[in-house]
N, C-alpha and C. Protein backbone atom coordinates (compact mmCIF):
# COMPACT_ATOMS: atom_id res chain seq x y z
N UNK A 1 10.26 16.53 -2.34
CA UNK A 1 10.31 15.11 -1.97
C UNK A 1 9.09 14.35 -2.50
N UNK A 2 7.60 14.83 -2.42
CA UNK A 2 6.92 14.43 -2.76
C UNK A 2 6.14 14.89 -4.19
N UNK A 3 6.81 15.85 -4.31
CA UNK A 3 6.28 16.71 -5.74
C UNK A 3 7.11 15.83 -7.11
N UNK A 4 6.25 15.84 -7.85
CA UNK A 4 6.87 15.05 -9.08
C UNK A 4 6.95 15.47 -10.79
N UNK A 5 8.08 15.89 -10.58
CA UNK A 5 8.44 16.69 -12.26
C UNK A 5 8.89 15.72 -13.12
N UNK A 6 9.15 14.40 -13.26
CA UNK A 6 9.59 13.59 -13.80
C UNK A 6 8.40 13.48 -15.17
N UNK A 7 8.81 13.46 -16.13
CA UNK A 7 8.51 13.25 -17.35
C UNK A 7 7.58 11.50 -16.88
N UNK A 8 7.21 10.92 -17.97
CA UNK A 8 6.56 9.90 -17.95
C UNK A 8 7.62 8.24 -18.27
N UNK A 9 8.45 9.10 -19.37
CA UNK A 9 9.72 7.88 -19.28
C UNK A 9 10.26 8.26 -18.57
N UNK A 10 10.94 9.42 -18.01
CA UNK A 10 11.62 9.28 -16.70
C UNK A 10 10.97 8.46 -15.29
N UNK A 11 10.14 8.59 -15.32
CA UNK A 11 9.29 8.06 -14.27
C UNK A 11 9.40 6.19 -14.08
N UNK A 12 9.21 5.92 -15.32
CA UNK A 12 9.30 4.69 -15.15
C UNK A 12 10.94 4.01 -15.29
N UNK A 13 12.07 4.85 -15.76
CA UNK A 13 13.30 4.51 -15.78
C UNK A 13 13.32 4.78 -13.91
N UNK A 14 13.22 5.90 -13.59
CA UNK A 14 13.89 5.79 -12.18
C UNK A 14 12.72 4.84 -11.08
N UNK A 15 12.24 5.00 -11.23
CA UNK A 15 11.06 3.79 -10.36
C UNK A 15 10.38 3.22 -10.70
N UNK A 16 10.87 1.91 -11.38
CA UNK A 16 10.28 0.37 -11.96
C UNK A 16 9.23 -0.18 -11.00
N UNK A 17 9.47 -0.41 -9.36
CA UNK A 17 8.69 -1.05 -9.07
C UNK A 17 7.54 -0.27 -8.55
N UNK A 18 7.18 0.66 -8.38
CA UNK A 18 5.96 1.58 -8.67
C UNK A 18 5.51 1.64 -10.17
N UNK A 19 6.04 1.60 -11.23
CA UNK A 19 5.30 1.31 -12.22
C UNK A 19 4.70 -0.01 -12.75
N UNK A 20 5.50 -0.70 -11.94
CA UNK A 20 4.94 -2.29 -12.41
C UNK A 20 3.92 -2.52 -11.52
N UNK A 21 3.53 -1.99 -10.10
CA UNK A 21 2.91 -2.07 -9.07
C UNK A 21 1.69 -1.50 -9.99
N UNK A 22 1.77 -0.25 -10.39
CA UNK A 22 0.71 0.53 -10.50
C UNK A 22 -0.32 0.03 -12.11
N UNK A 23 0.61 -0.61 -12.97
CA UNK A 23 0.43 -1.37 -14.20
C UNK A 23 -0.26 -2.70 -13.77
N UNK A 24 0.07 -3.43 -12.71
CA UNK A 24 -0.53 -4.69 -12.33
C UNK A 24 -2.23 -3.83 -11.64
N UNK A 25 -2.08 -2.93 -11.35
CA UNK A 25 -3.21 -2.36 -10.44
C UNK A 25 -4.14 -2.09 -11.57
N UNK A 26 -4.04 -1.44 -12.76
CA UNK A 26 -4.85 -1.08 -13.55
C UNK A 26 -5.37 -2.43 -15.04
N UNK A 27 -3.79 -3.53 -15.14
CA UNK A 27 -4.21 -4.72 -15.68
C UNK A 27 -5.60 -5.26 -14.68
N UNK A 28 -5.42 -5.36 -13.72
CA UNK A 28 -6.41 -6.43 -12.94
C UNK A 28 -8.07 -6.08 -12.88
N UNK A 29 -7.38 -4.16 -12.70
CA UNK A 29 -9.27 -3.62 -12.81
C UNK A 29 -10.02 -3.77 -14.40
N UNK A 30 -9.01 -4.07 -15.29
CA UNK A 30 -9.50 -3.57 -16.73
C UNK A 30 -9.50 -5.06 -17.11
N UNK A 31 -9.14 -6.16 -16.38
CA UNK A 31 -9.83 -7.71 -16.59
C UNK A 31 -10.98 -7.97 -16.33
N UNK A 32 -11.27 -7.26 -14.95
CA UNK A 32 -12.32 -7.59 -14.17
C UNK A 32 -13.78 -6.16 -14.46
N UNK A 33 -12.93 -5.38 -15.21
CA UNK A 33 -14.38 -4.94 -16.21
C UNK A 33 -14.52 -4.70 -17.36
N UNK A 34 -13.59 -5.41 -17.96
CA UNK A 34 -14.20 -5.37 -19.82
C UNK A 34 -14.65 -7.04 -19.86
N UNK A 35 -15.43 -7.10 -20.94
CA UNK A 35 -16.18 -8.23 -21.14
C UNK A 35 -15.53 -9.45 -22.00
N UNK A 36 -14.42 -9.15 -22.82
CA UNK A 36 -13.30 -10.08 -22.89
C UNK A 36 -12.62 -10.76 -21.80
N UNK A 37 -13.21 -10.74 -20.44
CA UNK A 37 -12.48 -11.54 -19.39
C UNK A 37 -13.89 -11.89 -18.23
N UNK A 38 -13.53 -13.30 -18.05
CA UNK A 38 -14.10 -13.46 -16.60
C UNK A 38 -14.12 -13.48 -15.44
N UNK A 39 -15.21 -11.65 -15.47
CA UNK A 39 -14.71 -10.54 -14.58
C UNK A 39 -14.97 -11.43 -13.19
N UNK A 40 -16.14 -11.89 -13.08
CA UNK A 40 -16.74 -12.70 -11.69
C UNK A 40 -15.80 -13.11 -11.13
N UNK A 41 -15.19 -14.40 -11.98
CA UNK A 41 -13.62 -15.58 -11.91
C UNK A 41 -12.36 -14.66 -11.28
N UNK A 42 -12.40 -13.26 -12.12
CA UNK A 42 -11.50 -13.19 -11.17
C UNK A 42 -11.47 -12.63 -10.00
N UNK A 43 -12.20 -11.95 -9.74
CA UNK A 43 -12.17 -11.52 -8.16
C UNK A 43 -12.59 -12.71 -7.58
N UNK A 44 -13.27 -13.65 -7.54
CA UNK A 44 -13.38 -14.75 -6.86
C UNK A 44 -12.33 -15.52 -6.29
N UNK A 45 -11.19 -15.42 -7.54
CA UNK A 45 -10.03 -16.28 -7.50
C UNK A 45 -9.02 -15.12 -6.56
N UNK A 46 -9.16 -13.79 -6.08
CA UNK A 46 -8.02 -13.13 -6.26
C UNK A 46 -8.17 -11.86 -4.40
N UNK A 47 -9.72 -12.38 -4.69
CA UNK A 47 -10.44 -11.30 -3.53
C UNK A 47 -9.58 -12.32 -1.93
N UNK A 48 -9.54 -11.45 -1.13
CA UNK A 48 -9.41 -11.98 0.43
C UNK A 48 -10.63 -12.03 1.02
N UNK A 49 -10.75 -13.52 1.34
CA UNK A 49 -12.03 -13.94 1.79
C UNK A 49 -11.81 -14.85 3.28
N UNK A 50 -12.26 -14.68 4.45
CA UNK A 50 -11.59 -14.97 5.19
C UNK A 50 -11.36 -16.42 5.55
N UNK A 51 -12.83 -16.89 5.39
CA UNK A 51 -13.10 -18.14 5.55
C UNK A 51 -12.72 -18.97 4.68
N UNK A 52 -12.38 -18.98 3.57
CA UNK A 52 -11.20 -19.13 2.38
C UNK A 52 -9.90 -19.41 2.68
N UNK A 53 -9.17 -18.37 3.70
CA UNK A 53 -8.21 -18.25 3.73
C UNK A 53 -7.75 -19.06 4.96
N UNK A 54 -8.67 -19.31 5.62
CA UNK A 54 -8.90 -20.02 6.88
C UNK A 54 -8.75 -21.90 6.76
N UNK A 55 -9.22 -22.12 5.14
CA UNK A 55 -9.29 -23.40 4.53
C UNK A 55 -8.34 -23.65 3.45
N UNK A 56 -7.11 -22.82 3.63
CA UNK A 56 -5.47 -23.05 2.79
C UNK A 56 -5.85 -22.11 2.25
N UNK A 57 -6.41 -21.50 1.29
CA UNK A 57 -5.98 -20.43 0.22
C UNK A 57 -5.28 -19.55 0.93
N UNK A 58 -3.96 -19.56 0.85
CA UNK A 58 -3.43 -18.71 1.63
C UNK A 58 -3.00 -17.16 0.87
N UNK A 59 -3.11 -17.88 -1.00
CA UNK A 59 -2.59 -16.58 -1.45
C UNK A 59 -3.45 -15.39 -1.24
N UNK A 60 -4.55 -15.65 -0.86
CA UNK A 60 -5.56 -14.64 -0.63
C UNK A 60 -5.26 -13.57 0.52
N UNK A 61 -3.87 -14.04 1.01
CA UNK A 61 -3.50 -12.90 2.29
C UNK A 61 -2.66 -11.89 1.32
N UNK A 62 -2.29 -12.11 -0.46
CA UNK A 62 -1.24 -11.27 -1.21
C UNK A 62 -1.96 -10.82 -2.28
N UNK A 63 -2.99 -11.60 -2.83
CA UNK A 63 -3.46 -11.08 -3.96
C UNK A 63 -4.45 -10.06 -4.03
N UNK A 64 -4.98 -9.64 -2.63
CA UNK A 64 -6.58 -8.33 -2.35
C UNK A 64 -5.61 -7.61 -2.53
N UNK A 65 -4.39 -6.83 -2.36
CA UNK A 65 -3.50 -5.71 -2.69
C UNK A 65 -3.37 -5.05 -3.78
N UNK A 66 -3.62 -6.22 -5.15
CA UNK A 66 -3.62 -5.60 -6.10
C UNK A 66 -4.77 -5.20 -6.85
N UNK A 67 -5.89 -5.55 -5.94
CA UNK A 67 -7.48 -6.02 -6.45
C UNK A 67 -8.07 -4.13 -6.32
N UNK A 68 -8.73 -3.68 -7.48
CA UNK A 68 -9.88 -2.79 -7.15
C UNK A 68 -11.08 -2.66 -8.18
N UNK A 69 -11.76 -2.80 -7.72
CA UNK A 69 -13.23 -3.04 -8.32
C UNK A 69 -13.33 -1.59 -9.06
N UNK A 70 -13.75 -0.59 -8.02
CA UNK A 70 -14.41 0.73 -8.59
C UNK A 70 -12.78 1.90 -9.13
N UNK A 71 -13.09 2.67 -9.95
CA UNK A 71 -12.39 2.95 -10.79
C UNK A 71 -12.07 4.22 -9.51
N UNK A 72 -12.23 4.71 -8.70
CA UNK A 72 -12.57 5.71 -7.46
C UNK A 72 -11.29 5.31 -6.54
N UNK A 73 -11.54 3.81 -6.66
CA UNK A 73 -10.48 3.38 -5.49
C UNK A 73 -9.17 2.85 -5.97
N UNK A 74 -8.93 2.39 -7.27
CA UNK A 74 -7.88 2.56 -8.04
C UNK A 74 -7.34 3.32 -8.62
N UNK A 75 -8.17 5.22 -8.63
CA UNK A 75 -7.67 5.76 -8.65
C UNK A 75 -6.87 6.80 -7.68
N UNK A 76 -7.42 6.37 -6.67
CA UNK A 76 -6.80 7.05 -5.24
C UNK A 76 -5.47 5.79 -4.37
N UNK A 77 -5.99 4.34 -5.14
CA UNK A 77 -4.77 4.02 -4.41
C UNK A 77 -3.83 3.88 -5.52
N UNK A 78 -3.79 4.35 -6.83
CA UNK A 78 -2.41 4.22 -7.57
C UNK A 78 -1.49 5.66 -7.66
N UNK A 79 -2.80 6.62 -7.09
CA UNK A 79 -2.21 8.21 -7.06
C UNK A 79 -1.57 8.28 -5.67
N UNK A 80 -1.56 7.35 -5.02
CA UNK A 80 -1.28 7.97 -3.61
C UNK A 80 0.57 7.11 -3.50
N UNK A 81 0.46 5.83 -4.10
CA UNK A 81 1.58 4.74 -4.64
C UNK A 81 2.38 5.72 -5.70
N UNK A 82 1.89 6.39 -6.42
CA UNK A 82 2.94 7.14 -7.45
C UNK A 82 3.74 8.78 -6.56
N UNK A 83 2.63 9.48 -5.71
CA UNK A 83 2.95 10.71 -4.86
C UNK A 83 3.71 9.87 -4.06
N UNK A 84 3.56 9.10 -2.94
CA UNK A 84 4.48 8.86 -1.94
C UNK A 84 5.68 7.50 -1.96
N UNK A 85 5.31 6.63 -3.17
CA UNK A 85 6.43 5.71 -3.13
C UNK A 85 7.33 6.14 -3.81
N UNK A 86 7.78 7.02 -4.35
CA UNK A 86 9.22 7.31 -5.03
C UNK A 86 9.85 7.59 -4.31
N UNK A 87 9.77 8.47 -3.41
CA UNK A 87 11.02 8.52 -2.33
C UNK A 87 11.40 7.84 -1.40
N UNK A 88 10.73 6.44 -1.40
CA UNK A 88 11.06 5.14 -0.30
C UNK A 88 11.82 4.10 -1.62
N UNK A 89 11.28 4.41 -2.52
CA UNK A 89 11.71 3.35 -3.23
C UNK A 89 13.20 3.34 -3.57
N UNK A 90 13.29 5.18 -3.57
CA UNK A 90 15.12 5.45 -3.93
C UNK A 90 15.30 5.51 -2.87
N UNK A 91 15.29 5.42 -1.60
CA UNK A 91 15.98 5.19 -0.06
C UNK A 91 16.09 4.11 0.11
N UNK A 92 15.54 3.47 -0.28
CA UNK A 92 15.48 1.86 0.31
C UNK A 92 16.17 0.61 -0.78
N UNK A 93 15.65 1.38 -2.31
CA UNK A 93 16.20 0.90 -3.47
C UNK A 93 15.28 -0.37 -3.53
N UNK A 94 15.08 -1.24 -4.64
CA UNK A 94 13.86 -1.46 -5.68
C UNK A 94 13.92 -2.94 -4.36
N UNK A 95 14.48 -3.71 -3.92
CA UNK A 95 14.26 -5.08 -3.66
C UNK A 95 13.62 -4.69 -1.98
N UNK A 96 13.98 -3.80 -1.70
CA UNK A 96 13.67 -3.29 -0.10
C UNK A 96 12.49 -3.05 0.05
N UNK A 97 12.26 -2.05 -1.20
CA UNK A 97 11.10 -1.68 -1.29
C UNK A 97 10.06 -2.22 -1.42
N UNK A 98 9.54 -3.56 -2.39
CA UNK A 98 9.58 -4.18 -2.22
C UNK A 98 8.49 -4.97 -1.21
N UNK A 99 9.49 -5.27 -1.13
CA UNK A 99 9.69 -6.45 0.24
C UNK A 99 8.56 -5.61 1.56
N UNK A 100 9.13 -4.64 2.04
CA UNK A 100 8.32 -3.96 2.81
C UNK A 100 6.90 -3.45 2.55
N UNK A 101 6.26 -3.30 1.40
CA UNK A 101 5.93 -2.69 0.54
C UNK A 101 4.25 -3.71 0.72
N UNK A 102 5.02 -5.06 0.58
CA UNK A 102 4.29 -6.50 0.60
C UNK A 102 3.93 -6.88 1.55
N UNK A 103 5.25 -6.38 2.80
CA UNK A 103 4.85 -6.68 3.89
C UNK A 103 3.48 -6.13 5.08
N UNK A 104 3.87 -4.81 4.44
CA UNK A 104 2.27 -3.96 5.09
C UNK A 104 1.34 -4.77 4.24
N UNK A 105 0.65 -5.03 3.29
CA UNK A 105 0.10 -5.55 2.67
C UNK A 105 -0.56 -6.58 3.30
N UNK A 106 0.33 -7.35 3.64
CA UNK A 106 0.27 -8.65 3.79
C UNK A 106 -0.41 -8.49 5.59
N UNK A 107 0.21 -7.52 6.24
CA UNK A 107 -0.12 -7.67 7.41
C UNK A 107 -1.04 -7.22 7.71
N UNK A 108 -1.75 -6.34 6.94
CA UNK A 108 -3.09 -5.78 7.26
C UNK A 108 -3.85 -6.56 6.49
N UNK A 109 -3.85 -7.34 5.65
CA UNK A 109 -4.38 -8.70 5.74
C UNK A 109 -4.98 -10.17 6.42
N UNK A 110 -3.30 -10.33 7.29
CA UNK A 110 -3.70 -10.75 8.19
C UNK A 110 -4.15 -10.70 9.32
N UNK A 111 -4.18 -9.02 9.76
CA UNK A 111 -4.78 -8.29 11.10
C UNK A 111 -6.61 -8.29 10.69
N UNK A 112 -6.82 -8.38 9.08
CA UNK A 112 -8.24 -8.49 8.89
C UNK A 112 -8.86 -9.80 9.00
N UNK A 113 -7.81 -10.99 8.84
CA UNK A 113 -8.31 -12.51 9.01
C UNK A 113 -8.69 -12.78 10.45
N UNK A 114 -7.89 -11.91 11.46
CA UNK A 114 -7.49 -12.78 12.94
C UNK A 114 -9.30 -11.58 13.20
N UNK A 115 -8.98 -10.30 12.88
CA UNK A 115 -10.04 -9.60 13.35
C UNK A 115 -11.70 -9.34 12.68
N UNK A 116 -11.12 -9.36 11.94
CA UNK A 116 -13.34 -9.63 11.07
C UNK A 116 -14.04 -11.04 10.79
N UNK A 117 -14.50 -10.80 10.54
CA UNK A 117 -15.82 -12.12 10.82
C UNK A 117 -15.34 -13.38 9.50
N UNK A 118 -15.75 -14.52 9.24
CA UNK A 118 -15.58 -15.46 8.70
C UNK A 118 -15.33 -15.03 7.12
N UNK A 119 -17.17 -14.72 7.00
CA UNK A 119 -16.98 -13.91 5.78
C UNK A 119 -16.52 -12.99 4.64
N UNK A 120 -15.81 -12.26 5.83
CA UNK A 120 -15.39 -10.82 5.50
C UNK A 120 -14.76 -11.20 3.90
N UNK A 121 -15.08 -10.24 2.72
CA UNK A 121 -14.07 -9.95 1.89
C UNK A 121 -13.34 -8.73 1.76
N UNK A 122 -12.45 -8.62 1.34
CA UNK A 122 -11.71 -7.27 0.91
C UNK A 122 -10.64 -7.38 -0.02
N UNK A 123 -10.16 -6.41 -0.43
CA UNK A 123 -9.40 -5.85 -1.49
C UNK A 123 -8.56 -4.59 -1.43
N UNK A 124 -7.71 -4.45 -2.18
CA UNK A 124 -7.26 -2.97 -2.43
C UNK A 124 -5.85 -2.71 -1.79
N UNK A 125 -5.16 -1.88 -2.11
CA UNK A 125 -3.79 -1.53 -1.66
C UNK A 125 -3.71 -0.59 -0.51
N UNK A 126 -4.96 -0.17 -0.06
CA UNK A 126 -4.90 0.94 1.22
C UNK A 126 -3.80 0.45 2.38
N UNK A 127 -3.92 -0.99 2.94
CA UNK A 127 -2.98 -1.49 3.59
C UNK A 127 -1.39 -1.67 3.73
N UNK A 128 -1.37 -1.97 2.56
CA UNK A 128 0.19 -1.28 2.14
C UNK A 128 0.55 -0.14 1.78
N UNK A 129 -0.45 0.78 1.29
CA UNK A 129 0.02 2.45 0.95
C UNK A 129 -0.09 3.02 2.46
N UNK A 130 -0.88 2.42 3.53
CA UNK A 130 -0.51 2.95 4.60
C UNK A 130 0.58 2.78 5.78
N UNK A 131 0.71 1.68 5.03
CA UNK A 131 2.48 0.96 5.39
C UNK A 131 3.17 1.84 5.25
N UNK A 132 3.27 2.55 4.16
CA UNK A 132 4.54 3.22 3.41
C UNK A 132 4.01 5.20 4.53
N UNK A 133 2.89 5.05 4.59
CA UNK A 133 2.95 6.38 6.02
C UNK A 133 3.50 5.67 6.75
N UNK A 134 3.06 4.39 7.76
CA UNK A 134 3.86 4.29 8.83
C UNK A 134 5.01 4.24 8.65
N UNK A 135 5.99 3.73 7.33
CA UNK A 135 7.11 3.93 7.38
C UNK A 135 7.99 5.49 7.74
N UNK A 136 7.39 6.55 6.57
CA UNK A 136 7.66 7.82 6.78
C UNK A 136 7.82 8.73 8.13
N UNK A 137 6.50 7.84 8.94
CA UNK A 137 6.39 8.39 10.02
C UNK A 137 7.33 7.63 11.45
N UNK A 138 7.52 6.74 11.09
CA UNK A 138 9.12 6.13 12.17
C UNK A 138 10.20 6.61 11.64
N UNK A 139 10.64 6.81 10.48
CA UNK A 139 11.64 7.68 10.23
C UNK A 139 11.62 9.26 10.90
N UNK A 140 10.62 9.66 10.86
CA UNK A 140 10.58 10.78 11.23
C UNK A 140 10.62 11.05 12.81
N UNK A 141 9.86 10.24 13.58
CA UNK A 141 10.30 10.12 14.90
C UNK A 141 11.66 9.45 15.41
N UNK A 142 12.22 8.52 14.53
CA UNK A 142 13.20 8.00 15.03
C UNK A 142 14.70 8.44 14.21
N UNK A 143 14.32 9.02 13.21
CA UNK A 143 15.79 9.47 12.79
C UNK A 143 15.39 10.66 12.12
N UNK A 144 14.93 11.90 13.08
CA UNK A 144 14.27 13.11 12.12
C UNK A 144 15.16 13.88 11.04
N UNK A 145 16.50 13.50 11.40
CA UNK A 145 17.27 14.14 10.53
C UNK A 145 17.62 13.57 8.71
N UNK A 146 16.36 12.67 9.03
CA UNK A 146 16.30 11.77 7.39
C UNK A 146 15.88 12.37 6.61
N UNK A 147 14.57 13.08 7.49
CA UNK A 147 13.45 13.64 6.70
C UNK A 147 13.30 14.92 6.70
N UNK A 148 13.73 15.25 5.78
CA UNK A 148 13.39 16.95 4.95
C UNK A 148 12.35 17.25 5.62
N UNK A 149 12.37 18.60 6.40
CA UNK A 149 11.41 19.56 6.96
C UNK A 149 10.23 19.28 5.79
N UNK A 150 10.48 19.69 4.61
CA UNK A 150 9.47 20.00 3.89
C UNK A 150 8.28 18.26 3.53
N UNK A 151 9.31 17.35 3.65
CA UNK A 151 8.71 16.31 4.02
C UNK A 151 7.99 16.01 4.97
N UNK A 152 8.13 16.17 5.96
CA UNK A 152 7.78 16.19 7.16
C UNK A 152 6.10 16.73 7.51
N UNK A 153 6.33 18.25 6.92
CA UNK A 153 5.06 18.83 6.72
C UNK A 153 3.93 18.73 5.62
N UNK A 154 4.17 17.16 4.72
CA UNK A 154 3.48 16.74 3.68
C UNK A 154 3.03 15.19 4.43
N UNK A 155 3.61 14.82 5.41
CA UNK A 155 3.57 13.04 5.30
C UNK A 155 2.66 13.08 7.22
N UNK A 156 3.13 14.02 7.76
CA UNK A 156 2.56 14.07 9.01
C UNK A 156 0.78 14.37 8.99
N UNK A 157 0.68 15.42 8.27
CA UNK A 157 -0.90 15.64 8.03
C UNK A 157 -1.95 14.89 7.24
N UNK A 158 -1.01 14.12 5.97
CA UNK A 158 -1.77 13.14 5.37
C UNK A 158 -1.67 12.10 6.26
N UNK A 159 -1.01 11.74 6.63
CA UNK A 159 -1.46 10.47 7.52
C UNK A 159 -2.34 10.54 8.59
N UNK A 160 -2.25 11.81 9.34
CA UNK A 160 -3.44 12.00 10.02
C UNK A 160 -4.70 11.85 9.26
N UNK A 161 -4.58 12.86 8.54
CA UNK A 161 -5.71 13.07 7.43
C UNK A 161 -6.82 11.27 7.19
N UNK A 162 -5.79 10.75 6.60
CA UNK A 162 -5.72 9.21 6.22
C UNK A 162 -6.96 8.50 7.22
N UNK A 163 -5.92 8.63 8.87
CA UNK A 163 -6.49 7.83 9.69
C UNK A 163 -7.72 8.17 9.84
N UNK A 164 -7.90 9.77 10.40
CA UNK A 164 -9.36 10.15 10.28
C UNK A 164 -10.40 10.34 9.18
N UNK A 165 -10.16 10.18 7.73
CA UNK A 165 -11.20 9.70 6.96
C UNK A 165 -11.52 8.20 7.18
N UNK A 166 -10.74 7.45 7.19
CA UNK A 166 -10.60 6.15 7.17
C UNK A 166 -12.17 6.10 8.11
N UNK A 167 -12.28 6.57 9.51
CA UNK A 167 -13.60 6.24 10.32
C UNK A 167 -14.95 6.88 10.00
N UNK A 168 -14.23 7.51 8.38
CA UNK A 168 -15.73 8.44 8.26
C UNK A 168 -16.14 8.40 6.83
N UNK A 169 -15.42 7.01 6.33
CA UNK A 169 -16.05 6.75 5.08
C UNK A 169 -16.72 5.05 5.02
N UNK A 170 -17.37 5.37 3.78
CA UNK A 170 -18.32 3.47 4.12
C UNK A 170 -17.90 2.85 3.40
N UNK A 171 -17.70 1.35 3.56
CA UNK A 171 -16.66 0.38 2.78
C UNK A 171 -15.58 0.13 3.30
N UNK A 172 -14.92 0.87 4.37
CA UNK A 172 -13.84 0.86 4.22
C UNK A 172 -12.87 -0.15 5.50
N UNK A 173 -11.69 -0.91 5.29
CA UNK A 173 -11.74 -2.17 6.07
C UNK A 173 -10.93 -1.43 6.76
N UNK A 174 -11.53 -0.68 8.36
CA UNK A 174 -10.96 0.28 8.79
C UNK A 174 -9.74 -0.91 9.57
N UNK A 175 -9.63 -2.17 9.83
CA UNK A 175 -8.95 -3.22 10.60
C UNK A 175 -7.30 -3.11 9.68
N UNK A 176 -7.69 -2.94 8.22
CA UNK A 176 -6.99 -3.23 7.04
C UNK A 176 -5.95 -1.90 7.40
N UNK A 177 -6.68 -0.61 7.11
CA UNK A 177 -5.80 0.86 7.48
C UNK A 177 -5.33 0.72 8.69
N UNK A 178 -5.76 0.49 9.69
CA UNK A 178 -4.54 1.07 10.96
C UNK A 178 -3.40 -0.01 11.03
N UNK A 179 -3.79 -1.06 10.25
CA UNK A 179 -2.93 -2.55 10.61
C UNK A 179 -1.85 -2.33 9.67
N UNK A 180 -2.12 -2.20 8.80
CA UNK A 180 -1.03 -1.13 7.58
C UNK A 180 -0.36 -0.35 8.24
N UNK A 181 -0.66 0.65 8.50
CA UNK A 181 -0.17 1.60 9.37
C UNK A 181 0.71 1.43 10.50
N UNK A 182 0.36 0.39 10.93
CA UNK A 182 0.95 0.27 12.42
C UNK A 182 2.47 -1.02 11.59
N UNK A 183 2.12 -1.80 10.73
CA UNK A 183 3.16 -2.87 10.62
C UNK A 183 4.24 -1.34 10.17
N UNK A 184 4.02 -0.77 9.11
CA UNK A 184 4.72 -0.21 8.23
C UNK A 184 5.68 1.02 9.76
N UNK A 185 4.81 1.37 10.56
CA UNK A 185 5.80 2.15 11.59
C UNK A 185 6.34 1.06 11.92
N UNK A 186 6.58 -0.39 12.64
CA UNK A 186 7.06 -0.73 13.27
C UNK A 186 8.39 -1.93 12.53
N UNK A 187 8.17 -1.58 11.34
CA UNK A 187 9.25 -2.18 9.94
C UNK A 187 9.88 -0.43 10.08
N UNK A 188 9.12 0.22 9.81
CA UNK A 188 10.19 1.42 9.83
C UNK A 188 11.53 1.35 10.46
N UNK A 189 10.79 1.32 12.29
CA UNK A 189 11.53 1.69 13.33
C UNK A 189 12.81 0.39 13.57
N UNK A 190 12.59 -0.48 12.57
CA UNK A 190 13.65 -1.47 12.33
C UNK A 190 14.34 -0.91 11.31
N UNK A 191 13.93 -0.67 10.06
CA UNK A 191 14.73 -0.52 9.04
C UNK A 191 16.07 1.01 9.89
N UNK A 192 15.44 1.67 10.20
CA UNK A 192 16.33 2.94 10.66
C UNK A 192 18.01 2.56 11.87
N UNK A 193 16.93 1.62 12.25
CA UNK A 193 17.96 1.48 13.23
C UNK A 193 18.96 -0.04 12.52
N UNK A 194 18.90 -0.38 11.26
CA UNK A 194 19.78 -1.39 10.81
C UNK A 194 20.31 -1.27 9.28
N UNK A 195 20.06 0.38 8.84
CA UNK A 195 20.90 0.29 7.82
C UNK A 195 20.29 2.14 7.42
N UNK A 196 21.39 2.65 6.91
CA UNK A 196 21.54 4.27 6.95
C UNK A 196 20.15 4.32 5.71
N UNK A 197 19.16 5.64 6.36
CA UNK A 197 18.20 6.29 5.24
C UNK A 197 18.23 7.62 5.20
N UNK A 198 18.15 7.94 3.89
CA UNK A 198 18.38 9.53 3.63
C UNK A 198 17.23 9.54 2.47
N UNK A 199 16.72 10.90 2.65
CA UNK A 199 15.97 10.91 1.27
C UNK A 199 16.89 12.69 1.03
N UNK A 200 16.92 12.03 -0.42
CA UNK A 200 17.39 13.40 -1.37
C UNK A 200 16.86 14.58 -1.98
């Protein structure tokens, strides 16, 4: 379920919007550090800033998702988007996906506006890649028979895993991870109960 033998064009024929996700993730870091672009301009224009967002910029609750500065954190959140979004993306299929996808995103966004300080900035897709655990993990409590045993024993421990690094590393917008986490179980525990999921 989570293991991936897919060739590299296969990869991008069967799951477009993980490759376009993960292509926008590595366009934005490679603007914002080669010297043909103005790197400053754009995180300025693109970062979630709260007090910003507080004074209309509202896109700033969608655009920190795709934002990563250090090459460390774009590479752990596009490896973690390529291991665990393929099998939501073919359960749910490309517009669902999606949609939900944005929505953790978006909500651990706004769980960081209502909860950190004026200033606060942030960035990065952790919020929505932890969406996509809480999703796994309401499926799994609420319709266990979705999820492949062998799934089960890959998505339960990383997410633990997840939560408890999350309090034991620096930088990190711990408001952003559990708020992710928590929208993405509680979109789960809707999606299950309003339209059939199976993973193959």
């Amino acid at each position: 379920m989570f293991l991936r033998t897919e060739s590299f064009g296969q990869f991008i024929r069967l799951y477009p919007v993980i490759t376009a996700l993960v292509a926008i993730h590595i366009a934005i870091f490679l603007a914002m550090n080669l010297p043909l672009f103005p790197q400053q301009l754009i995180f300025e224009i693109l970062a979630g800033v709260n007090i910003l967002i507080q004074m209309g910029e509202y896109w700033r609750l969608f655009t920190p998702i795709f934002v990563h500065i250090a090459f460390t954190h774009l590479l752990f959140n596009s490896f973690s988007l390529v291991l665990f979004g393929p099998a939501l993306e073919r359960a749910l299929g490309k517009f669902q996906f999606i949609l939900v996808y944005i929505a953790c995103g978006v909500a651990a966004n706004i769980a960081t506006l209502i909860l950190k300080p004026p200033y606060y900035t942030h960035i990065g897709a952790s919020g929505a890649i932890f969406g996509l655990f809480g999703i796994y993990l309401a499926i799994t409590f609420f319709k266990k028979e979705a999820m492949p045993q062998q799934g089960k024993q890959v998505i339960l421990p990383i997410a633990a895993l997840g939560v408890i690094m999350t309090f034991f590393q620096a930088n990190i917008n711990i408001t952003g991870h559990i708020s992710g986490l928590i929208a993405g179980f509680l979109i789960g525990a809707v999606l299950v109960k309003i339209r059939p999921i199976r993973f193959l």
